[in-house]
N, C-alpha and C. Protein backbone atom coordinates (compact mmCIF):
# COMPACT_ATOMS: atom_id res chain seq x y z
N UNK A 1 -36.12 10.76 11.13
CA UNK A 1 -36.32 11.66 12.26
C UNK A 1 -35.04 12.45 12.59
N UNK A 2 -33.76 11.67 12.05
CA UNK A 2 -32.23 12.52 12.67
C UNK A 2 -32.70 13.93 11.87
N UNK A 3 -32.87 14.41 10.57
CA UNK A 3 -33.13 15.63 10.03
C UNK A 3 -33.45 16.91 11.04
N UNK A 4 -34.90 16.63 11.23
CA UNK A 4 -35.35 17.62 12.09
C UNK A 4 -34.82 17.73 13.19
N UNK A 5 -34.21 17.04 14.01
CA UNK A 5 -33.07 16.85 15.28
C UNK A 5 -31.92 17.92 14.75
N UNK A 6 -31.04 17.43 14.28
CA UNK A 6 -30.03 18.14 13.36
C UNK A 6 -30.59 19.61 13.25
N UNK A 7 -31.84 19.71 12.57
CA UNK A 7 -31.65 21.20 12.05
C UNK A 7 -32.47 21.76 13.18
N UNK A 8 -33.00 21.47 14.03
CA UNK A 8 -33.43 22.15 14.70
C UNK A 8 -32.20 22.44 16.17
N UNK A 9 -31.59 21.65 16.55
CA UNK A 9 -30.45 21.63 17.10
C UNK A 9 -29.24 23.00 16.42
N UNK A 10 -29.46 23.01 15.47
CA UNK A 10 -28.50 23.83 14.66
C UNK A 10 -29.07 25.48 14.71
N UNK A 11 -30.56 24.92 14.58
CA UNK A 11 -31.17 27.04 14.87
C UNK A 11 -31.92 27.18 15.74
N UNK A 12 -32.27 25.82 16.71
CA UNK A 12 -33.36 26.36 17.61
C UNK A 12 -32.80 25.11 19.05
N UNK A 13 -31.29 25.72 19.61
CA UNK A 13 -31.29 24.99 20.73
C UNK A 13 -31.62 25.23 21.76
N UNK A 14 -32.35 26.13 21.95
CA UNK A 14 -33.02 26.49 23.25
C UNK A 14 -34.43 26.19 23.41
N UNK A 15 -34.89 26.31 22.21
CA UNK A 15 -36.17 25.72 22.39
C UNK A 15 -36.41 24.49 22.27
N UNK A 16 -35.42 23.43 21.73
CA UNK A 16 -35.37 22.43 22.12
C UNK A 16 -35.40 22.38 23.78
N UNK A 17 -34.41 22.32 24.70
CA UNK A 17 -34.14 22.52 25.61
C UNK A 17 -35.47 23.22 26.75
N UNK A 18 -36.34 24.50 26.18
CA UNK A 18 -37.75 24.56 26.72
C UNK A 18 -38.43 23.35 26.77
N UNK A 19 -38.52 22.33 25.92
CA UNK A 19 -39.61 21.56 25.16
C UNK A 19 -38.93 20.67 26.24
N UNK A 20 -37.58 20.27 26.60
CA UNK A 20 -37.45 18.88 27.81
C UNK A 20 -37.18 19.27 29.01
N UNK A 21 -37.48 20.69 29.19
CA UNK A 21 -37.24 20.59 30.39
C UNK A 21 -37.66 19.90 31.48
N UNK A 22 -39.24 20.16 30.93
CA UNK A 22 -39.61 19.42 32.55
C UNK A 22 -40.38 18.31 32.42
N UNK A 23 -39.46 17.00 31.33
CA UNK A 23 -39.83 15.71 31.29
C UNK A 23 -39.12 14.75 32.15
N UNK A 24 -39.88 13.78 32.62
CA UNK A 24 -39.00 12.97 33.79
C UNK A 24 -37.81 11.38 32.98
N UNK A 25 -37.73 10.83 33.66
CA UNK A 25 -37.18 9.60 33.47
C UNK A 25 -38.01 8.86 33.71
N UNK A 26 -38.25 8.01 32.42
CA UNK A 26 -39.88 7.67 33.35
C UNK A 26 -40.06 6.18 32.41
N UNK A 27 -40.39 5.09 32.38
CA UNK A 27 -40.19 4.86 31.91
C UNK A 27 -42.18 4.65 30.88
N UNK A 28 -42.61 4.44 31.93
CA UNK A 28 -43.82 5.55 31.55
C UNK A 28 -44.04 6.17 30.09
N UNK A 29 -43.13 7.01 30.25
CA UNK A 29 -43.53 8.77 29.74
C UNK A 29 -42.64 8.12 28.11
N UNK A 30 -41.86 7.08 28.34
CA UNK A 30 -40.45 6.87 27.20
C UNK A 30 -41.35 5.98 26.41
N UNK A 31 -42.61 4.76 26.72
CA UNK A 31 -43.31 4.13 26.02
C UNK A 31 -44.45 4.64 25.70
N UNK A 32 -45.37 5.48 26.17
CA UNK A 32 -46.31 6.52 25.53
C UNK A 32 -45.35 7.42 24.43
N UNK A 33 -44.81 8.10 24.48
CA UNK A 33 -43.58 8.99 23.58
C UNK A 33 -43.26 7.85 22.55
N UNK A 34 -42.84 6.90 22.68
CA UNK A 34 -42.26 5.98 21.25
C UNK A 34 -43.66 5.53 20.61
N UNK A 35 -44.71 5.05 21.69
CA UNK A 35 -45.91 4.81 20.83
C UNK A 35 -46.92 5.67 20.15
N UNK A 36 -46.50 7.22 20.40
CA UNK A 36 -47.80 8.12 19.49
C UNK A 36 -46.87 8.11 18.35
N UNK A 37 -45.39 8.25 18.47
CA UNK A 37 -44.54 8.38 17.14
C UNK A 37 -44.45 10.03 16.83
N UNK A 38 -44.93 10.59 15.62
CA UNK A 38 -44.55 12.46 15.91
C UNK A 38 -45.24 12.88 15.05
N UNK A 39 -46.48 12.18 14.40
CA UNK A 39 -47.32 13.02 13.72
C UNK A 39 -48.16 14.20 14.42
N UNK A 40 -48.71 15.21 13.58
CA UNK A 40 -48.88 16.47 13.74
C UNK A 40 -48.15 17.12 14.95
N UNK A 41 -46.92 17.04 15.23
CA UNK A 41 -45.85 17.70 16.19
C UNK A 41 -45.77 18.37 15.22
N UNK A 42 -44.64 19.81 15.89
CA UNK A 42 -43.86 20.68 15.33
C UNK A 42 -42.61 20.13 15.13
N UNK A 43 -41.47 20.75 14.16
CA UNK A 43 -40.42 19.93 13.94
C UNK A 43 -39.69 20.30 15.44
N UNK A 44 -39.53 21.05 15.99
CA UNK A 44 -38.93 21.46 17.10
C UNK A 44 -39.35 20.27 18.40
N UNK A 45 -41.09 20.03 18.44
CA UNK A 45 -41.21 18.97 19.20
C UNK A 45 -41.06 17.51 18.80
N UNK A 46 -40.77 17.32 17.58
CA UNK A 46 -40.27 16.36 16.83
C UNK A 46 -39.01 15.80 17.27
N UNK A 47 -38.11 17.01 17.02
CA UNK A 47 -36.64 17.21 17.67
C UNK A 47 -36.60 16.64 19.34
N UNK A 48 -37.21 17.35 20.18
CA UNK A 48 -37.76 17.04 21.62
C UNK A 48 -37.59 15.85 21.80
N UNK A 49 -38.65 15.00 21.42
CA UNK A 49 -39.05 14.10 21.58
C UNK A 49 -38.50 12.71 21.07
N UNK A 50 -37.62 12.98 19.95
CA UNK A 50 -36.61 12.53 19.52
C UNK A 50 -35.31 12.04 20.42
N UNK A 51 -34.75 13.61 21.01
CA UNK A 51 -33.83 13.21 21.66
C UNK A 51 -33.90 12.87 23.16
N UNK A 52 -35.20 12.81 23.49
CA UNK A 52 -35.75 12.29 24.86
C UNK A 52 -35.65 10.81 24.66
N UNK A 53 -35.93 10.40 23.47
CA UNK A 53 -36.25 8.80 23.50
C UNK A 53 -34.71 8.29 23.18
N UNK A 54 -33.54 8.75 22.72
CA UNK A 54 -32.52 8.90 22.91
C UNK A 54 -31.93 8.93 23.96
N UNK A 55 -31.74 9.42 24.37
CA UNK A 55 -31.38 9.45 26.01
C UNK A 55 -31.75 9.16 26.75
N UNK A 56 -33.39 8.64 26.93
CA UNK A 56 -33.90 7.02 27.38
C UNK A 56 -33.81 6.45 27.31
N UNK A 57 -33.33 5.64 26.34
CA UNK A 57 -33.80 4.65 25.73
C UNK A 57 -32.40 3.65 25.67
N UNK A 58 -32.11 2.32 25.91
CA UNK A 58 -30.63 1.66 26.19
C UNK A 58 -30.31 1.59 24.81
N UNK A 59 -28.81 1.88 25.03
CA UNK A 59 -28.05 1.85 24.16
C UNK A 59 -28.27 3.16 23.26
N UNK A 60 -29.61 4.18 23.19
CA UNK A 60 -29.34 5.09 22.22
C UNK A 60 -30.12 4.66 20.87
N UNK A 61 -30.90 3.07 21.28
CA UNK A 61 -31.53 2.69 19.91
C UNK A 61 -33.01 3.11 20.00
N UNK A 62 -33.82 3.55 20.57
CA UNK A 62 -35.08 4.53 20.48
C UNK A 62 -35.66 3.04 21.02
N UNK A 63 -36.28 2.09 20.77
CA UNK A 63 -36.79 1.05 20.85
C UNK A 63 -36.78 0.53 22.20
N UNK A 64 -36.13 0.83 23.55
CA UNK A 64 -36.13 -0.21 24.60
C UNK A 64 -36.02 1.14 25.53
N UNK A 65 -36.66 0.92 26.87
CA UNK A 65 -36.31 1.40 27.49
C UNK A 65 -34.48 1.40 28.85
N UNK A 66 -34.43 2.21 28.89
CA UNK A 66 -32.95 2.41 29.25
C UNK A 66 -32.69 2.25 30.86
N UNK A 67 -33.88 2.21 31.62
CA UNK A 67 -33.61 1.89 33.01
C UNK A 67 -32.58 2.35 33.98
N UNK A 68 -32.00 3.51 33.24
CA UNK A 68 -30.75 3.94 34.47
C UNK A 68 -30.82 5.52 34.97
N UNK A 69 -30.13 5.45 35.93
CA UNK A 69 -30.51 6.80 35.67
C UNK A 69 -29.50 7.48 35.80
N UNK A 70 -30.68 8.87 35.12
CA UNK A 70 -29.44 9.71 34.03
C UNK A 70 -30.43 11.17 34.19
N UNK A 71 -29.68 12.32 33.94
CA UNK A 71 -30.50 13.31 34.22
C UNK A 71 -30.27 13.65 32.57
N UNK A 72 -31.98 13.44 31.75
CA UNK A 72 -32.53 13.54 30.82
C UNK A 72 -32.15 15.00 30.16
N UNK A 73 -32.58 15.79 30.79
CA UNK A 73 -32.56 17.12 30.97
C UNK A 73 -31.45 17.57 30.78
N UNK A 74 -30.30 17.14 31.09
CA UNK A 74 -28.89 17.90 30.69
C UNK A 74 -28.49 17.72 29.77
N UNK A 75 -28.64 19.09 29.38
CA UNK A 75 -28.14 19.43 27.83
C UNK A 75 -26.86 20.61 27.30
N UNK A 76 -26.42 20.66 28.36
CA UNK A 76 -25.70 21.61 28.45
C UNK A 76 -24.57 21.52 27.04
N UNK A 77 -24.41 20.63 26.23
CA UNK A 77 -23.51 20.22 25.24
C UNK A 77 -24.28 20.78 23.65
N UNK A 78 -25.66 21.09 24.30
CA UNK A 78 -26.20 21.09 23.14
C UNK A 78 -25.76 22.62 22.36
N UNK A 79 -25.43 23.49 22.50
CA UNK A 79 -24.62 24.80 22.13
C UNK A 79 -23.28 24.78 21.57
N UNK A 80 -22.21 23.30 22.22
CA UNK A 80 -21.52 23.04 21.59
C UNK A 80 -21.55 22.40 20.13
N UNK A 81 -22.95 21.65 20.01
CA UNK A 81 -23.23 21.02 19.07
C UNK A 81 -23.95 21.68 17.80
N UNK A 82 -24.64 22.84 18.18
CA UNK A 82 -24.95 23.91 17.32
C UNK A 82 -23.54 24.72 16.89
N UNK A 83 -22.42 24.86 17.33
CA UNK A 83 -21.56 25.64 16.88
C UNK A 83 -20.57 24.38 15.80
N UNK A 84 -20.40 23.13 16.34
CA UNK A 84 -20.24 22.08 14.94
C UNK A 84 -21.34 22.05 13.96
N UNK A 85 -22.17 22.44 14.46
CA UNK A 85 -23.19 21.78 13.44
C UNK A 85 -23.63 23.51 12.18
N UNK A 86 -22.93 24.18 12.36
CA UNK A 86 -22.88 25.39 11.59
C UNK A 86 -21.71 25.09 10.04
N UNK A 87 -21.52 24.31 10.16
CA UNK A 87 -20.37 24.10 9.10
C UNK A 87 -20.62 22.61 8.87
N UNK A 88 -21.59 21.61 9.27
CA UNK A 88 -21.62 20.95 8.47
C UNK A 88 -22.84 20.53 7.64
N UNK A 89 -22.25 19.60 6.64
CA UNK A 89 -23.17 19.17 5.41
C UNK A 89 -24.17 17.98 5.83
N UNK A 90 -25.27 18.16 6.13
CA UNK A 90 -25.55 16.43 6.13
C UNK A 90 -26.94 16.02 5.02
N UNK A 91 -26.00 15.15 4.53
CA UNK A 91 -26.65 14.26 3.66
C UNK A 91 -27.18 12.77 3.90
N UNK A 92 -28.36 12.53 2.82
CA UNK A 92 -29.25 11.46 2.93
C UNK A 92 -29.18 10.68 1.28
N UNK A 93 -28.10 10.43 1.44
CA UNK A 93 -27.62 9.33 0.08
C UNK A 93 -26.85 8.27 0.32
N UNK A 94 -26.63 6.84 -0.43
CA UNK A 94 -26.17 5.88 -0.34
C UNK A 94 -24.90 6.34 -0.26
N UNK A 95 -23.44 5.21 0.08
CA UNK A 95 -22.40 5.46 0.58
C UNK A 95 -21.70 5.25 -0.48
N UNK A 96 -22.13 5.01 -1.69
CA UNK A 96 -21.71 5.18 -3.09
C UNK A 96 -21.77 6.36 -3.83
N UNK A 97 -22.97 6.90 -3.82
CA UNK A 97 -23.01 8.29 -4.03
C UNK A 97 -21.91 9.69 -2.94
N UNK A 98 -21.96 9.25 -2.06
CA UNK A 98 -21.25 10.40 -0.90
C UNK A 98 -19.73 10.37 -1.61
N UNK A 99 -19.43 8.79 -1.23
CA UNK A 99 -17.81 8.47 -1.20
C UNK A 99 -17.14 9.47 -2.43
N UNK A 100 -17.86 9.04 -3.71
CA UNK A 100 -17.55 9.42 -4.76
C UNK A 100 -18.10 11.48 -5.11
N UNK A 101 -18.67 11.92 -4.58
CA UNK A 101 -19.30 13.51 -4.22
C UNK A 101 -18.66 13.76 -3.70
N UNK A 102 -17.85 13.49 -2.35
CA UNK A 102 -17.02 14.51 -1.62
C UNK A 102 -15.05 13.14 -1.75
N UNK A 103 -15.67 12.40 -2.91
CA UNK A 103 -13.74 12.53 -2.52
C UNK A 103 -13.06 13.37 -3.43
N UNK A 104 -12.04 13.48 -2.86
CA UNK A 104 -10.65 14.46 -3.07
C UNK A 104 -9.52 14.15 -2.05
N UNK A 105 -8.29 14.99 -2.53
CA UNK A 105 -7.01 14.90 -1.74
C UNK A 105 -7.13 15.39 -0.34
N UNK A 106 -8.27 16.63 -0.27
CA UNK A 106 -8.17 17.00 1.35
C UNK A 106 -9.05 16.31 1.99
N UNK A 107 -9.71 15.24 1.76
CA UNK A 107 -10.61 14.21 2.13
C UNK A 107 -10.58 13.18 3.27
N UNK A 108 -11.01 12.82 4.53
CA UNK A 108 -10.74 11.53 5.05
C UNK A 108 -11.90 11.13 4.92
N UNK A 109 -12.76 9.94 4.74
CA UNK A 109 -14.00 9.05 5.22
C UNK A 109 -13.27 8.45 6.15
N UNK A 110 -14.59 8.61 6.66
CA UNK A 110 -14.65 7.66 8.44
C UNK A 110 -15.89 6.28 7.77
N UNK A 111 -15.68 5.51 7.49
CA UNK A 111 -16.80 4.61 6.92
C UNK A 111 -17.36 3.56 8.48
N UNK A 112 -18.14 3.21 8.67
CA UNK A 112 -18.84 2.23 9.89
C UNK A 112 -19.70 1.77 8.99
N UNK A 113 -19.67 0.79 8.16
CA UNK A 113 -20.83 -0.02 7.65
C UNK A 113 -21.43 -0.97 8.73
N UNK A 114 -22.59 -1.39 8.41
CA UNK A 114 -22.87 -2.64 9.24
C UNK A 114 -21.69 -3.85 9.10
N UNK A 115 -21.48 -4.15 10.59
CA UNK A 115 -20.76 -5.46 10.61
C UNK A 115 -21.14 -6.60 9.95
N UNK A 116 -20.19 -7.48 9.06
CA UNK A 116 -20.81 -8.60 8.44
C UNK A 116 -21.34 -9.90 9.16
N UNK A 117 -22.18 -10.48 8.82
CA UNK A 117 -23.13 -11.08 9.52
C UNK A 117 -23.68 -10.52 10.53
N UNK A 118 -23.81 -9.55 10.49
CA UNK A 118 -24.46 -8.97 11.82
C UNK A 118 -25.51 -7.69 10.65
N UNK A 119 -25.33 -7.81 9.95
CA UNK A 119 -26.04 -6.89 9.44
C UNK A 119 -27.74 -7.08 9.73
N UNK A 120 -28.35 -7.42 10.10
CA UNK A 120 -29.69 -7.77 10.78
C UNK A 120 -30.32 -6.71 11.97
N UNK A 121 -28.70 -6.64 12.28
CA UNK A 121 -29.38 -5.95 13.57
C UNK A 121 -29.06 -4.24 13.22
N UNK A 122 -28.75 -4.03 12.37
CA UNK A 122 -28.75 -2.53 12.03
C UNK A 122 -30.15 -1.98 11.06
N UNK A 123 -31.07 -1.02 11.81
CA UNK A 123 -32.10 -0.29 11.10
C UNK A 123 -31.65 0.44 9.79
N UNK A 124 -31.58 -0.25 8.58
CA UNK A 124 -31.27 0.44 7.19
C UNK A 124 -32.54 0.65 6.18
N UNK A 125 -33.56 0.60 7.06
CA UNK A 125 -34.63 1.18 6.43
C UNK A 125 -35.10 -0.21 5.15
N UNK A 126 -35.35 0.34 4.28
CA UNK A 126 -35.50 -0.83 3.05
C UNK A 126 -34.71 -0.86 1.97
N UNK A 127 -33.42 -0.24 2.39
CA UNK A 127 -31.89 -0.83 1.74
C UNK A 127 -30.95 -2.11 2.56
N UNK A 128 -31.19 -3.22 1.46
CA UNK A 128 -30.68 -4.32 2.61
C UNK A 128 -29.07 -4.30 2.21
N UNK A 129 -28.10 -4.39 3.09
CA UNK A 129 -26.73 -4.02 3.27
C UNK A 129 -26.55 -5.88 3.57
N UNK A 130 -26.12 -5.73 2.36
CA UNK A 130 -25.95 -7.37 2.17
C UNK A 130 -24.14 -7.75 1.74
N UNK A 131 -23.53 -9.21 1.43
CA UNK A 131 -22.48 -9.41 1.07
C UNK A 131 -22.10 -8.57 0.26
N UNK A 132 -22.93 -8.35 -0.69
CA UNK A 132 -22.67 -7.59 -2.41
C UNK A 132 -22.26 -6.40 -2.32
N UNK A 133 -23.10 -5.94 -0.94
CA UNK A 133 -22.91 -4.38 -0.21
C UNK A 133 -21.12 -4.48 0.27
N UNK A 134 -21.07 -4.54 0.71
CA UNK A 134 -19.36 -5.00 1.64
C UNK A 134 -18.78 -5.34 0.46
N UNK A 135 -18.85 -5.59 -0.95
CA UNK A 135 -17.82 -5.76 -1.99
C UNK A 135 -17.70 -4.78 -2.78
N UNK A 136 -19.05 -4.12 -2.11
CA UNK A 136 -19.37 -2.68 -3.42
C UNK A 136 -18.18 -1.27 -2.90
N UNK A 137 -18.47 -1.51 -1.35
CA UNK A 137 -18.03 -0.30 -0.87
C UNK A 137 -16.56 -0.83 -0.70
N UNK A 138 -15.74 -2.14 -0.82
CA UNK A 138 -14.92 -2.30 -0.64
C UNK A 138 -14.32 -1.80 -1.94
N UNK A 139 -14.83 -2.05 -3.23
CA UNK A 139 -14.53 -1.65 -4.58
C UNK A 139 -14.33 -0.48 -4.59
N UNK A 140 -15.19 0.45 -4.27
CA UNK A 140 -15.23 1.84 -4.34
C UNK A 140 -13.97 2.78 -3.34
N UNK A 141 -13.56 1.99 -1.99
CA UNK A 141 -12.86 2.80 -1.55
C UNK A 141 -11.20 2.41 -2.29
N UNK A 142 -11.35 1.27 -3.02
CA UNK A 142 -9.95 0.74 -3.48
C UNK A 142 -9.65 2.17 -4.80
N UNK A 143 -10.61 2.51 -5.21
CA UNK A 143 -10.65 3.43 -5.89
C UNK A 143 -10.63 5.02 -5.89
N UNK A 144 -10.87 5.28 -4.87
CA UNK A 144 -11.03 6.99 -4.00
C UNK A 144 -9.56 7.40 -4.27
N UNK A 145 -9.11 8.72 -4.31
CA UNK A 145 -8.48 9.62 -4.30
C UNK A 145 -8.01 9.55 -2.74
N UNK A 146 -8.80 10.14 -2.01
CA UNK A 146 -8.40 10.25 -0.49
C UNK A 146 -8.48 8.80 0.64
N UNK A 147 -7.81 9.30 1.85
CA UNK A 147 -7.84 8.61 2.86
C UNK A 147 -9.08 8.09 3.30
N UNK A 148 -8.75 7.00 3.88
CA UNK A 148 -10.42 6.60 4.45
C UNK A 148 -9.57 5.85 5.97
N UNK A 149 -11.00 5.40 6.62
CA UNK A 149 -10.59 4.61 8.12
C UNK A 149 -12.06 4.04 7.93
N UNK A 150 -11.47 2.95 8.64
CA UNK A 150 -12.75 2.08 7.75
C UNK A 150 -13.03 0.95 9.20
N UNK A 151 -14.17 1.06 10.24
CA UNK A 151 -14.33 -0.09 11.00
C UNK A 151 -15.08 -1.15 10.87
N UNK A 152 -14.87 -2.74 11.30
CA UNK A 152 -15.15 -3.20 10.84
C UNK A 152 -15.44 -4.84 12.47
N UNK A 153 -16.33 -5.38 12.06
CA UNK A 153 -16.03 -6.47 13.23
C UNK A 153 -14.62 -7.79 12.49
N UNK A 154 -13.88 -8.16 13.60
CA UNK A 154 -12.95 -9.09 13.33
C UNK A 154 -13.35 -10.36 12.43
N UNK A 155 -12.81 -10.73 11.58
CA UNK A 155 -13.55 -12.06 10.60
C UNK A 155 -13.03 -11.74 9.39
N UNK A 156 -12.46 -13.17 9.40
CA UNK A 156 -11.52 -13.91 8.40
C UNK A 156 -12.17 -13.45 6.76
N UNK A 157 -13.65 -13.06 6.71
CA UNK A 157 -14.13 -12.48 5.72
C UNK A 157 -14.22 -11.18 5.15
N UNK A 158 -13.74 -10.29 6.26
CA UNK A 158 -13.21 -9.05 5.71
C UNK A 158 -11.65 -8.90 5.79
N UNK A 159 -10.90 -9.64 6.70
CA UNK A 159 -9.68 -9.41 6.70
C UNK A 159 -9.02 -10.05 5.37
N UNK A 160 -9.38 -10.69 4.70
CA UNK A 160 -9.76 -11.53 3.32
C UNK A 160 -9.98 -10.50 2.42
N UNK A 161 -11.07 -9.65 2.45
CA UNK A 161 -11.64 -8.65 1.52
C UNK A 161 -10.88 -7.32 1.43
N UNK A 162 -10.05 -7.14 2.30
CA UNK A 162 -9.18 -5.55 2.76
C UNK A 162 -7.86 -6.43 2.91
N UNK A 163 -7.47 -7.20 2.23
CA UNK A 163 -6.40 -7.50 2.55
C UNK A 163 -4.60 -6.28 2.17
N UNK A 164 -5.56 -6.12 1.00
CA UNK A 164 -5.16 -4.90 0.52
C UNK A 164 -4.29 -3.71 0.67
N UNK A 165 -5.26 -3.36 2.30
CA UNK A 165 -4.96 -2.32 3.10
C UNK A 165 -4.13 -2.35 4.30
N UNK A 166 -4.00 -1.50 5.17
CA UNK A 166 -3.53 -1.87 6.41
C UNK A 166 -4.36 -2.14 7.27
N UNK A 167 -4.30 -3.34 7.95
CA UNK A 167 -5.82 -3.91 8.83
C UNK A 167 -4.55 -3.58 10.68
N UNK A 168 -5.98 -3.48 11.39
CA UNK A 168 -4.87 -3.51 12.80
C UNK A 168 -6.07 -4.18 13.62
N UNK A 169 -5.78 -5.18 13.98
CA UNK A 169 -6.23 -5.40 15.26
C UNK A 169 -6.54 -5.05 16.48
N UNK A 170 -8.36 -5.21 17.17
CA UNK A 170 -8.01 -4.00 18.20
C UNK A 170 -9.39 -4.54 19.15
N UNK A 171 -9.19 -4.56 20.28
CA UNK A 171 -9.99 -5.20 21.04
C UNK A 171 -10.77 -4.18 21.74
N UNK A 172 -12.11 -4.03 22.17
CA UNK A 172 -13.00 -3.38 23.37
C UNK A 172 -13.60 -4.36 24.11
N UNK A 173 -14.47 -3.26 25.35
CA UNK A 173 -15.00 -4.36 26.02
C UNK A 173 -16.61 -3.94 24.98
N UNK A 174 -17.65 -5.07 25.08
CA UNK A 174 -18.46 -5.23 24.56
C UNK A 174 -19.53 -4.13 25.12
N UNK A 175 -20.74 -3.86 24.91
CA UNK A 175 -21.56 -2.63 25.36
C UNK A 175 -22.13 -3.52 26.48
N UNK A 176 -22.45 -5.00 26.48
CA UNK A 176 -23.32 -5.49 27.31
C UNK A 176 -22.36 -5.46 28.60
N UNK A 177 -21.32 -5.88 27.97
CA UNK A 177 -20.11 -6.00 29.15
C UNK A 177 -19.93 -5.04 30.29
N UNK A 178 -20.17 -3.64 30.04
CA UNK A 178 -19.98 -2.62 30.15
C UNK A 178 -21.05 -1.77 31.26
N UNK A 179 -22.27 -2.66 30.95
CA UNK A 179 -23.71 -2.22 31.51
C UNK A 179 -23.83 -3.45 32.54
N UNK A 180 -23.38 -4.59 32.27
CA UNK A 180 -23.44 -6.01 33.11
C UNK A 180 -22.01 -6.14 34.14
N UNK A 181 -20.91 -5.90 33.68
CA UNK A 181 -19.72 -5.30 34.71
C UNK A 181 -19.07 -7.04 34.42
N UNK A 182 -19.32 -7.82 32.88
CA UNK A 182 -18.54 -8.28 32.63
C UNK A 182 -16.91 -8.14 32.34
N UNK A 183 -16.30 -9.25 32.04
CA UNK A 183 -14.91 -8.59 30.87
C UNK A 183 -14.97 -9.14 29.60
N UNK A 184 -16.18 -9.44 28.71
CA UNK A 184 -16.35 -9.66 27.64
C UNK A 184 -15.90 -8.85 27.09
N UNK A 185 -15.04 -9.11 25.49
CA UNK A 185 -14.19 -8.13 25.31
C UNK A 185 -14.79 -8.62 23.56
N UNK A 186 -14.79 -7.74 22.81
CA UNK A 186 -15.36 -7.63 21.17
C UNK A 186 -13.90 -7.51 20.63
N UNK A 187 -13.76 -8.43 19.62
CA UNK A 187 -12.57 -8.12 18.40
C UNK A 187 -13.19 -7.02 17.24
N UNK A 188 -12.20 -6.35 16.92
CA UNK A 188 -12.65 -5.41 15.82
C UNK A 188 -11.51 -4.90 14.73
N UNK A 189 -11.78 -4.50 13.54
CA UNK A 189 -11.07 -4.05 12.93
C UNK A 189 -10.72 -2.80 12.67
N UNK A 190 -9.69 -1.97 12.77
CA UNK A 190 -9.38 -0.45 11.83
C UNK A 190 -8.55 -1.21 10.65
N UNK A 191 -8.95 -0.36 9.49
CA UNK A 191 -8.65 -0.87 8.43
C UNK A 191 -8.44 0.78 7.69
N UNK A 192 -7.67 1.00 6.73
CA UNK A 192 -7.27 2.43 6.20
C UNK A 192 -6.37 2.27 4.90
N UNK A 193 -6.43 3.15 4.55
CA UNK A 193 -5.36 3.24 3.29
C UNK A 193 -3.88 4.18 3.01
N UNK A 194 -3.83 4.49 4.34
CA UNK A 194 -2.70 5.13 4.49
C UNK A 194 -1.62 5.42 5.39
């Protein structure tokens, strides 16, 4: 569904923007909308409806409703995002194929794989991002031409696997933390090659 978002964002942000105007916060309106899904829509109401359940929805994962409130409707960023989105490439290939297609010397990857052992909770469709995965892409960036930045969750099993590189230690507060007004705080890794 990101596709038609993307390209319609890129040539048609106003009519995106017609299409939400006058949808509420609802939570209502956010579980009818996730349950018809977007057959026979237009890609434009595709797009719509897309980024409504987005910006409903907690955390940004389409699946739950988001309970806060937020004015749906403001989109005022979205023009900024059509003028990035004029110059870039986006592709729908494994992170083996990309890495190796666009590296070179004027190159950085930004890599975010799924966190290890946590890989469960990331939607990868019916590519399972397994151990073998995390040795593949670790192989491949030991090999690249260019810079990379590479995040990662804290654990003795990647700091093990990137030992390699320069790892830095680096703490946040957690998302639940954040929404709950804990001080749960997440360990994490930046990891890079230069």
């Amino acid at each position: 569904m990101e596709r038609p978002l993307f390209r319609c964002v890129k040539y048609h942000p106003d009519a995106i923007v017609k299409e939400i105007d006058y949808l509420l916060n609802s939570r209502e309106m956010f579980n009818c909308f996730k349950n018809q899904g977007f057959e026979g829509l237009t890609d434009i109401q595709k797009a719509a409806r897309y980024l409504y359940l987005i910006k409903a929805s907690y955390g940004s994962k389409v699946s739950t409703y988001g309970a806060k409130s937020r004015d749906i409707n403001r989109l005022d960023d979205l023009r900024d995002i059509q003028s990035r989105l004029r110059t870039v490439i986006i592709e729908n290939k494994g992170f083996d194929a990309l890495i190796k297609h666009y590296d070179g010397a004027d190159t950085l990857f930004y890599c975010d794989p799924p966190y290890f052992e946590a890989e469960s909770f990331y939607d990868t469709g019916s590519f399972t991002f397994d151990e073998e995965q995390h040795r593949i892409l670790k192989d491949i960036l030991t090999g690249i031409k260019c810079r990379f930045i590479l995040s990662y969750n804290d654990c003795q099993y990647i700091r093990e696997l990137y030992s390699a590189f320069k790892i830095e230690g680096i703490e946040r507060q957690s998302n639940l933390a954040l929404r709950y007004g804990t001080d749960k705080v997440y360990r994490e890794l930046i990891i890079r090659n230069y």
